[in-house]
Protein backbone atom coordinates (compact mmCIF):
# COMPACT_ATOMS: atom_id res chain seq x y z
CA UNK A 1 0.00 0.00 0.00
CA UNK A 2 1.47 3.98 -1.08
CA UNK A 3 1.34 5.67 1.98
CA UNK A 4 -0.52 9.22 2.27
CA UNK A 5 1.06 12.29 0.85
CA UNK A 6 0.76 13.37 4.74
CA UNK A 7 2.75 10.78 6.27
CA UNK A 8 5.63 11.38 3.22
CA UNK A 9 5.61 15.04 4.50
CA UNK A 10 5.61 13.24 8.63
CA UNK A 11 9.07 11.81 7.29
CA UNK A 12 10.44 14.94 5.37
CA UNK A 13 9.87 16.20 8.70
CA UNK A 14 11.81 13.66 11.12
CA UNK A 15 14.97 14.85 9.03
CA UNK A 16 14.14 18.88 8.99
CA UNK A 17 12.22 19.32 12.27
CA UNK A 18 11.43 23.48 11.34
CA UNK A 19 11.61 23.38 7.63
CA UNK A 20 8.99 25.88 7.01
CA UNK A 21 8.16 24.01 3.25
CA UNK A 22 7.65 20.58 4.81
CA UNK A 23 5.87 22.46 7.53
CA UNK A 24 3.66 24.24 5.22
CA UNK A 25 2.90 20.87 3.04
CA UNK A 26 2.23 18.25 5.61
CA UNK A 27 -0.16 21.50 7.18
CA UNK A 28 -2.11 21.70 3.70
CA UNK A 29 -2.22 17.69 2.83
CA UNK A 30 -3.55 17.70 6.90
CA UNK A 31 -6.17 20.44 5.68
CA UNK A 32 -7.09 18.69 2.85
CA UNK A 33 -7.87 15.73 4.49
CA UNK A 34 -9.98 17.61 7.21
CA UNK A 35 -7.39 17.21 10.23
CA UNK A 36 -7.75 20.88 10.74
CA UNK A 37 -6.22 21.30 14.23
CA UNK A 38 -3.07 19.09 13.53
CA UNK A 39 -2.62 21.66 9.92
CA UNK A 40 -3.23 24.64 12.29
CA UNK A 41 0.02 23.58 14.44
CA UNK A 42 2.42 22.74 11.52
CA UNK A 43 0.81 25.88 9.69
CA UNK A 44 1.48 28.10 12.49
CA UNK A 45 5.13 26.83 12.86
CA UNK A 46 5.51 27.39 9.35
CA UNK A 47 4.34 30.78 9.23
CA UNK A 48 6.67 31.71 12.81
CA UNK A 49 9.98 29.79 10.86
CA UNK A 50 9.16 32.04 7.68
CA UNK A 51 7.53 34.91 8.09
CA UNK A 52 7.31 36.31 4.61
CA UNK A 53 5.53 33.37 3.73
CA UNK A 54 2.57 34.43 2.44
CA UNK A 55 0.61 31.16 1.47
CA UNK A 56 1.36 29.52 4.78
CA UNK A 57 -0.62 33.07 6.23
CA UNK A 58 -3.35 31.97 3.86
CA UNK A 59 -3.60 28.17 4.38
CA UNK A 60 -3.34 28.64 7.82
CA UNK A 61 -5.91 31.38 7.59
CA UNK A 62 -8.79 29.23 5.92
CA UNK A 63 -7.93 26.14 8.39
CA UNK A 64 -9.09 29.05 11.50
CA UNK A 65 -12.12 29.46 9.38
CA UNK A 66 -12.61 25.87 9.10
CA UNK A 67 -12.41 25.78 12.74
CA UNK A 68 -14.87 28.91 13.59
CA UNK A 69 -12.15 30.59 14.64
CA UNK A 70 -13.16 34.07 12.93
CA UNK A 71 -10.81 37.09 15.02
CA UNK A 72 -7.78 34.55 14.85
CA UNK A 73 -8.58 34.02 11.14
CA UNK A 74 -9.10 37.49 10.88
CA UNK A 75 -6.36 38.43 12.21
CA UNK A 76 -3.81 35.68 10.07
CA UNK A 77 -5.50 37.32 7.32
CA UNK A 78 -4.55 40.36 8.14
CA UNK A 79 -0.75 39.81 8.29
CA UNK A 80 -0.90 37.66 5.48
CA UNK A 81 -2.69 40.34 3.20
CA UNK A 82 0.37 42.71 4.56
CA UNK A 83 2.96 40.13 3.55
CA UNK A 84 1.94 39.01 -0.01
CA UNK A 85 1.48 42.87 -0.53
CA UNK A 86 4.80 43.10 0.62
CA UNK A 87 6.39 40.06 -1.53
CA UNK A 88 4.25 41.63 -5.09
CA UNK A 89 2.24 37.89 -4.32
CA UNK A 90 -0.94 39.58 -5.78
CA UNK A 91 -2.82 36.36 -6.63
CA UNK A 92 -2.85 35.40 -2.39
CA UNK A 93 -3.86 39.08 -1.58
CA UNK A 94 -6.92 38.09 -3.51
CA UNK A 95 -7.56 34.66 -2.27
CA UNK A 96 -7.23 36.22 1.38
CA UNK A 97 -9.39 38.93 -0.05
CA UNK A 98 -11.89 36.33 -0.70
CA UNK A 99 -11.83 34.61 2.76
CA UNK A 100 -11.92 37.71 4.45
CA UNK A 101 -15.53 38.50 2.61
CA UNK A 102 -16.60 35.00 3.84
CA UNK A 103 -15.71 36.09 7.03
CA UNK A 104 -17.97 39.27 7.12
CA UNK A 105 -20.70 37.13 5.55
CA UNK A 106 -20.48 34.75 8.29
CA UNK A 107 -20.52 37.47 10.95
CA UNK A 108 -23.53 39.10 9.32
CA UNK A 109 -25.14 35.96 9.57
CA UNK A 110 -24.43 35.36 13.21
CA UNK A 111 -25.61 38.99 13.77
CA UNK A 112 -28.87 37.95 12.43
CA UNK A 113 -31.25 40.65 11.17
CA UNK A 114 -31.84 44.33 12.72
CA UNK A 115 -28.76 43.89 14.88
């Protein structure tokens, strides 16, 4: 049996313990399998090892969303935005720009009407 494209990036990792690519891989193969609080904690370490790394900010933004996490996604969002407009990344500014509006929609929703 091939083993998981996670569990490739688990042994990546064994050899480079804060390699901010492995990080950010094994975080999005852990997102895209739905294990969103394990690709929060390699996400997170990826984003602290590399801070101008403006797709970790993202991935790690939309796994807080997946979570309900909304001001801690908010905020991720935030710095990210800063940092891909920063690093001339103009096609993540608009995918954060894009969560962020899911955000608002989601708070407008849990505001329900007249409030």
């Amino acid at each position: 049996m091939q083993e998981s494209r996670s569990e490739m990036f688990r042994k990546l990792l064994e050899r480079d313990r804060e390699n901010p690519m492995v990080l950010y891989s094994l975080g999005s193969e852990l997102f895209k399998e739905g294990n969103y609080p394990e690709a929060r904690e390699h996400l997170e370490r990826a984003v602290r090892n590399k801070p101008d790394y403006s797709v970790a900010y993202r991935s790690l933004g939309r796994t807080l969303f997946e979570l309900q996490e909304d001001a801690e996604s908010r905020r991720v969002f935030s710095e990210g935005r800063q940092v891909a407009e920063s690093n001339g990344d103009l096609q993540t500014v608009k995918e954060i720009d894009v969560f962020v509006n899911r955000l608002d929609k989601r708070a407008e929703k849990s505001a329900g009407p007249g409030e």
